[in-house]
N, C-alpha and C. Protein backbone atom coordinates (compact mmCIF):
# COMPACT_ATOMS: atom_id res chain seq x y z
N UNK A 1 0.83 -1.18 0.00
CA UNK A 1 0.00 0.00 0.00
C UNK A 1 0.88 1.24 0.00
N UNK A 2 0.41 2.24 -1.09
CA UNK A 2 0.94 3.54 -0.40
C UNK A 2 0.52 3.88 0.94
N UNK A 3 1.54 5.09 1.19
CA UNK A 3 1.45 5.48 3.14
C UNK A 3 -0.19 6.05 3.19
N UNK A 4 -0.83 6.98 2.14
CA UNK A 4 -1.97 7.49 2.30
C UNK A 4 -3.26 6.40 2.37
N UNK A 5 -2.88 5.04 1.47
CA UNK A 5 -4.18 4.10 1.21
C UNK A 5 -3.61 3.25 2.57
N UNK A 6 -2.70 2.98 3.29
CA UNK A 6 -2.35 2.42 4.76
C UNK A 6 -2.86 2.92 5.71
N UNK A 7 -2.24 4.04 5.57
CA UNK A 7 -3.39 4.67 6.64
C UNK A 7 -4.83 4.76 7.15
N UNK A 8 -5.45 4.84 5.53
CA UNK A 8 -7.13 4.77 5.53
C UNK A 8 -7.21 3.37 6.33
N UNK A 9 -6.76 2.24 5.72
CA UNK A 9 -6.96 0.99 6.03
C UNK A 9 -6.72 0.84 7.54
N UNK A 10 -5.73 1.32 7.81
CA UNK A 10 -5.17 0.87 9.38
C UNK A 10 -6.28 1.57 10.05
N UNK A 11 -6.87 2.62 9.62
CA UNK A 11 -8.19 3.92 10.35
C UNK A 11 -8.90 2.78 10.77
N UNK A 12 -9.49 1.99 9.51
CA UNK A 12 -10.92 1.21 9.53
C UNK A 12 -10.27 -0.20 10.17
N UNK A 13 -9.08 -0.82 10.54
CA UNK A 13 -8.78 -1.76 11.46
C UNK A 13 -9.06 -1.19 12.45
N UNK A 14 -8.17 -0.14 13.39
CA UNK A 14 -8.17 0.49 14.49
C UNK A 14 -9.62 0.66 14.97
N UNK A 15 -10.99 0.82 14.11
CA UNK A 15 -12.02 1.03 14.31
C UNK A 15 -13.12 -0.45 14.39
N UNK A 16 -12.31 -1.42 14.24
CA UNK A 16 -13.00 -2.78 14.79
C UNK A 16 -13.32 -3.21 15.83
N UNK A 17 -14.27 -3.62 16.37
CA UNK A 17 -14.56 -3.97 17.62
C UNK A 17 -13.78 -5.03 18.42
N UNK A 18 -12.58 -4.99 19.07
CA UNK A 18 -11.50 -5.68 19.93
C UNK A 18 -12.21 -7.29 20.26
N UNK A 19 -13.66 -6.59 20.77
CA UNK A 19 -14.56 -7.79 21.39
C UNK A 19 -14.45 -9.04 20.78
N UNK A 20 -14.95 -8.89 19.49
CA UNK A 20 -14.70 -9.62 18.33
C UNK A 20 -13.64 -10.38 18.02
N UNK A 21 -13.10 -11.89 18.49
CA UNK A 21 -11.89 -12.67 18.09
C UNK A 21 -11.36 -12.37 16.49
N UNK A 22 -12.85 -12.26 15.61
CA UNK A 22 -12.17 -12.18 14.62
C UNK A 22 -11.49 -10.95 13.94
N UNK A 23 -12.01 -9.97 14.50
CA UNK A 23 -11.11 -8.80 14.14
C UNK A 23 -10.06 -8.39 15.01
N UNK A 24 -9.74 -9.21 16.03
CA UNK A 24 -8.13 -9.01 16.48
C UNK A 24 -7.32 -9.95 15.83
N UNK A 25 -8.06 -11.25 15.18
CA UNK A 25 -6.89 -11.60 14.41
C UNK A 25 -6.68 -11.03 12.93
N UNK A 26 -7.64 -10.19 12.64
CA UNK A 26 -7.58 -9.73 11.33
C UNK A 26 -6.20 -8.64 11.41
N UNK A 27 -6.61 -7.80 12.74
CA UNK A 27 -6.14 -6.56 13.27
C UNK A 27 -4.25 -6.84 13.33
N UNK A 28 -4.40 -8.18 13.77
CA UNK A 28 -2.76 -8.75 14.40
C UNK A 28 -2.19 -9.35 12.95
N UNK A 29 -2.95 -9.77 12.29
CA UNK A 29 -2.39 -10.49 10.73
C UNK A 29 -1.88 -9.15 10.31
N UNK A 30 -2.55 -8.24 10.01
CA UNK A 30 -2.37 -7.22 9.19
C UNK A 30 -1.26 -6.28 9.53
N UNK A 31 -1.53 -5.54 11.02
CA UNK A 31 -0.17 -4.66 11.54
C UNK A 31 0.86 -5.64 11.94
N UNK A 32 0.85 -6.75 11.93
CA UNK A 32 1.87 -7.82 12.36
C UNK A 32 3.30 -7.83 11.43
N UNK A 33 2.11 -8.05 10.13
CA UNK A 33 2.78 -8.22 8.75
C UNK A 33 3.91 -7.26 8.08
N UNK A 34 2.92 -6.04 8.59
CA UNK A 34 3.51 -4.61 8.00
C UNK A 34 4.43 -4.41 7.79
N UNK A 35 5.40 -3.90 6.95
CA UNK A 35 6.93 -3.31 6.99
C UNK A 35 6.60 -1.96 5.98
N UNK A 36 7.42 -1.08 6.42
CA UNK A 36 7.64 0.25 5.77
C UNK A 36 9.34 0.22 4.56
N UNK A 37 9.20 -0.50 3.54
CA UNK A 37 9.88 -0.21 2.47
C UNK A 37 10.53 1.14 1.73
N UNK A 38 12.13 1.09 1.84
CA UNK A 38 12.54 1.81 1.16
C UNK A 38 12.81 1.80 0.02
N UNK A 39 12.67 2.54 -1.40
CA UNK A 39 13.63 2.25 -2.46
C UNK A 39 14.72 2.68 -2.72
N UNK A 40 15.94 2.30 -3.16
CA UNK A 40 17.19 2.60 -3.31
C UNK A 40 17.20 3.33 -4.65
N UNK A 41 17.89 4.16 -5.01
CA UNK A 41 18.52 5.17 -5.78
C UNK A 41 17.96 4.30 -7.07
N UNK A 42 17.92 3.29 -7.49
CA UNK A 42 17.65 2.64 -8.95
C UNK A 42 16.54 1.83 -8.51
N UNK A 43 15.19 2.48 -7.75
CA UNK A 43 13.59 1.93 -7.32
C UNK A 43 13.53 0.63 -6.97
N UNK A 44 14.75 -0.01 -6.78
CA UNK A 44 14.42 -1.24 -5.93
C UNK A 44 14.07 -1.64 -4.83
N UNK A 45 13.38 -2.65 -3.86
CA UNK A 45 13.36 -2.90 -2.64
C UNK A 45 13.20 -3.96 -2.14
N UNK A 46 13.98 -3.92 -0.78
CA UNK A 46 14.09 -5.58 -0.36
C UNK A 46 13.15 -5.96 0.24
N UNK A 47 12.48 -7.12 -0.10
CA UNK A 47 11.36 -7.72 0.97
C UNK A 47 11.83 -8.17 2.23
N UNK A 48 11.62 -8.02 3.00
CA UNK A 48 11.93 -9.24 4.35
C UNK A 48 11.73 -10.26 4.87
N UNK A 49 12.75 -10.78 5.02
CA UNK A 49 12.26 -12.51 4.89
C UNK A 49 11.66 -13.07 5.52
N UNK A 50 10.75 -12.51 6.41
CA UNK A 50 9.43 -12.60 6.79
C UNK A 50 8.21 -13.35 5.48
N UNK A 51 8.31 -11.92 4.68
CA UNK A 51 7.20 -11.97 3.66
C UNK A 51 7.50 -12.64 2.80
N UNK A 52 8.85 -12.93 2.34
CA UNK A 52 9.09 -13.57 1.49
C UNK A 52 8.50 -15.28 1.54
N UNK A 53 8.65 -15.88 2.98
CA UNK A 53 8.83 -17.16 3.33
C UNK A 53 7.31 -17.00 3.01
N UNK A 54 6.35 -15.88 3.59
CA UNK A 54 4.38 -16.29 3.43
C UNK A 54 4.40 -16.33 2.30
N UNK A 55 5.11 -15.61 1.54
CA UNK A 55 4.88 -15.85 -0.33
C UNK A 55 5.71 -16.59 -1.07
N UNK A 56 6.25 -17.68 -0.38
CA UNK A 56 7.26 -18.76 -0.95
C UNK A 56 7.82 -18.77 -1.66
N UNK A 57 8.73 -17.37 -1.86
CA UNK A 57 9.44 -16.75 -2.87
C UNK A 57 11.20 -16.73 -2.10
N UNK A 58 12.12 -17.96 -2.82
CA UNK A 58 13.32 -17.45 -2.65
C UNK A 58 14.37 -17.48 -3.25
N UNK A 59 15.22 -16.87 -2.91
CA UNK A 59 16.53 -16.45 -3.64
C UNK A 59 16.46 -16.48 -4.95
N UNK A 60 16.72 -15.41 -5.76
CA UNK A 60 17.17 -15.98 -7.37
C UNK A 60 16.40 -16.25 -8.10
N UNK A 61 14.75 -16.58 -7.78
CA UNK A 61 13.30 -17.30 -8.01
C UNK A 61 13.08 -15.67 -8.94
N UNK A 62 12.11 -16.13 -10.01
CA UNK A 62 11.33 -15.31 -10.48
C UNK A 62 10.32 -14.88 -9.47
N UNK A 63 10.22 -13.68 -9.75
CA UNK A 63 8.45 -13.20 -9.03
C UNK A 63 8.15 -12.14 -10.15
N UNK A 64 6.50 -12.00 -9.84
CA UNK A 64 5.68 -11.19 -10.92
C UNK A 64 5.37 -10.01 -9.65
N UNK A 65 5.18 -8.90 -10.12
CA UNK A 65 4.53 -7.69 -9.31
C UNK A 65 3.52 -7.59 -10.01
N UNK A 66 2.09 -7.36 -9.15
CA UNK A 66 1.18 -7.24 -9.86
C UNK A 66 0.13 -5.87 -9.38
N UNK A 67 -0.23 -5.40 -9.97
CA UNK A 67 -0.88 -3.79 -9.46
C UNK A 67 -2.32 -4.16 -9.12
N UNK A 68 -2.89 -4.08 -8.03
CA UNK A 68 -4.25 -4.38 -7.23
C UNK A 68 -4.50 -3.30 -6.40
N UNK A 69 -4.92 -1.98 -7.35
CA UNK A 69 -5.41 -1.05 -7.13
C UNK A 69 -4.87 0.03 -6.42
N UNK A 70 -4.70 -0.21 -5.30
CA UNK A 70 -3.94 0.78 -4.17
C UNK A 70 -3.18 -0.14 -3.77
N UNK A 71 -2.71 -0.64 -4.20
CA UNK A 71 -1.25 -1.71 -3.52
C UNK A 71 -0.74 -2.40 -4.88
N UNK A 72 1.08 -3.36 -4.12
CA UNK A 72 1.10 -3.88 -5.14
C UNK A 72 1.75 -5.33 -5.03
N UNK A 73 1.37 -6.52 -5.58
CA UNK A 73 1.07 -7.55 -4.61
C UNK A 73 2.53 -8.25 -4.93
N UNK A 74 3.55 -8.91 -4.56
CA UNK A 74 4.89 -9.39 -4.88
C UNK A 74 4.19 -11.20 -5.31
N UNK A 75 4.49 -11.66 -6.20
CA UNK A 75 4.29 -13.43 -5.89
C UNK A 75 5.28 -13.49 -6.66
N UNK A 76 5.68 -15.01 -5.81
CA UNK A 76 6.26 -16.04 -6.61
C UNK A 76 5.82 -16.50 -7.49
N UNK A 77 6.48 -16.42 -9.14
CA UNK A 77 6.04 -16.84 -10.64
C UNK A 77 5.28 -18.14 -10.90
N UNK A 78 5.69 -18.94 -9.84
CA UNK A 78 5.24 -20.17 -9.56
C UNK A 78 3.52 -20.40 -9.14
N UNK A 79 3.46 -19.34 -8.04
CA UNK A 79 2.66 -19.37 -7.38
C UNK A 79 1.22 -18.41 -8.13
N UNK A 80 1.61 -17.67 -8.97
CA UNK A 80 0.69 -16.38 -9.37
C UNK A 80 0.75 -17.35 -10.62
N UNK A 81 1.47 -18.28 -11.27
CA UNK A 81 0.82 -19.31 -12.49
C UNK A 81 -0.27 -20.27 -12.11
N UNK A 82 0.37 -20.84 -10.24
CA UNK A 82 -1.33 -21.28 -10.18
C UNK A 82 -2.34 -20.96 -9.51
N UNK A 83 -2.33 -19.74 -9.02
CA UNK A 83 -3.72 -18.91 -8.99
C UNK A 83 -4.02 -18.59 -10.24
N UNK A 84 -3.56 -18.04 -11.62
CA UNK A 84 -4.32 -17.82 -12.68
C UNK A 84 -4.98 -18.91 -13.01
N UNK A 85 -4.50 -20.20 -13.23
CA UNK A 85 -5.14 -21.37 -13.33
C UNK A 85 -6.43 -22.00 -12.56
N UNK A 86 -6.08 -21.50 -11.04
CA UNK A 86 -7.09 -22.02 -10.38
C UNK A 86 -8.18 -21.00 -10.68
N UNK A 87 -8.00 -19.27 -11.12
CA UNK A 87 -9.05 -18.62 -11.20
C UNK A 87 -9.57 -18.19 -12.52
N UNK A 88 -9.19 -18.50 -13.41
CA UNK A 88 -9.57 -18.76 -14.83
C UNK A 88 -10.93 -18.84 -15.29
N UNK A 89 -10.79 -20.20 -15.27
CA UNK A 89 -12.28 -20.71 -15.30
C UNK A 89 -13.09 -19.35 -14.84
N UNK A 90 -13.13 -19.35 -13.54
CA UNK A 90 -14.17 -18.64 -12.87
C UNK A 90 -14.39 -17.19 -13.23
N UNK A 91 -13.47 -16.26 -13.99
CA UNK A 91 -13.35 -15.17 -14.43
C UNK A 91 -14.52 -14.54 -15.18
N UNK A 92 -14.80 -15.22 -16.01
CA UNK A 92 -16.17 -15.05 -17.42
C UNK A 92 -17.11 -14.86 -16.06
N UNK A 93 -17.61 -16.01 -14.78
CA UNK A 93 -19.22 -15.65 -14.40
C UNK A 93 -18.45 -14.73 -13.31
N UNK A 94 -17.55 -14.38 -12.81
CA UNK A 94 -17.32 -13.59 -11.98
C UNK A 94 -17.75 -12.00 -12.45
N UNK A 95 -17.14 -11.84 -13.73
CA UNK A 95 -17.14 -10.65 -14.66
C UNK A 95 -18.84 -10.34 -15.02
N UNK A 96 -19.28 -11.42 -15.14
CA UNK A 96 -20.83 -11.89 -15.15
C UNK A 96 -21.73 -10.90 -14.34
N UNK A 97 -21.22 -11.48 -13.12
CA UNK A 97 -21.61 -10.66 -11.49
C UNK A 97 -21.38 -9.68 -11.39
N UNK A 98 -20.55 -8.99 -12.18
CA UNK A 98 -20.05 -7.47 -11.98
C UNK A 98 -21.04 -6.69 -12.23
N UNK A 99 -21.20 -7.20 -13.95
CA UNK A 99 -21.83 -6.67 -14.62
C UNK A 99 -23.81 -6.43 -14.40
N UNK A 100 -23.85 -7.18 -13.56
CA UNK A 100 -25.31 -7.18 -12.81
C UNK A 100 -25.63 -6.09 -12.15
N UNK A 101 -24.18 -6.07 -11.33
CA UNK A 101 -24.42 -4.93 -10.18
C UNK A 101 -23.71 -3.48 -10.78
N UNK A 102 -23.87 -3.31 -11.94
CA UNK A 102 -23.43 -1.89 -12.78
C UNK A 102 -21.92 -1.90 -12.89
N UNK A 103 -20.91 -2.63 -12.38
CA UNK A 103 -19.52 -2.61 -12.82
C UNK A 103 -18.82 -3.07 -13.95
């Protein structure tokens, strides 16, 4: 996420009801996860091998960056070949559904 679309987001975590098991683990997944990324002089940046290991991406491995609106998602080439596969199919009635509800 950019710092401005993080923020919104972290607003509407911070504003979950604690009570709720499931929004403290939503709350703890999410700021848990977080890291604040720098880019170096030629726009690169290092993941931490934290994130790397949840996205089973290592050393030397291809990965795809992919743009999802206000963020931008890192996968392993491996892994983003079989989510396209697994979500394929389903794309046409998904797009279907959009289109119902005016999108």
């Amino acid at each position: 996420y950019g710092q401005q679309a993080w923020e919104e987001l972290a607003a509407k975590l911070r504003a979950l009801p604690l009570a709720k098991p499931e929004a403290r683990a939503i709350v703890r997944s999410f700021f848990s996860g977080a890291r604040t990324l720098e880019c170096d002089k030629q726009g690169r940046f290092l993941v931490p091998a934290n994130l790397r290991a949840y996205a089973d991406i290592t050393l030397r491995q291809s990965v795809v960056l992919t743009g999802a609106d206000n963020r931008i998602e890192v996968w392993s080439k491996d892994q983003w070949s079989r989510y396209n596969e697994e979500v394929e199919p389903d794309v046409t009635a998904i797009a279907a559904s959009l289109a119902e509800l005016g999108i």
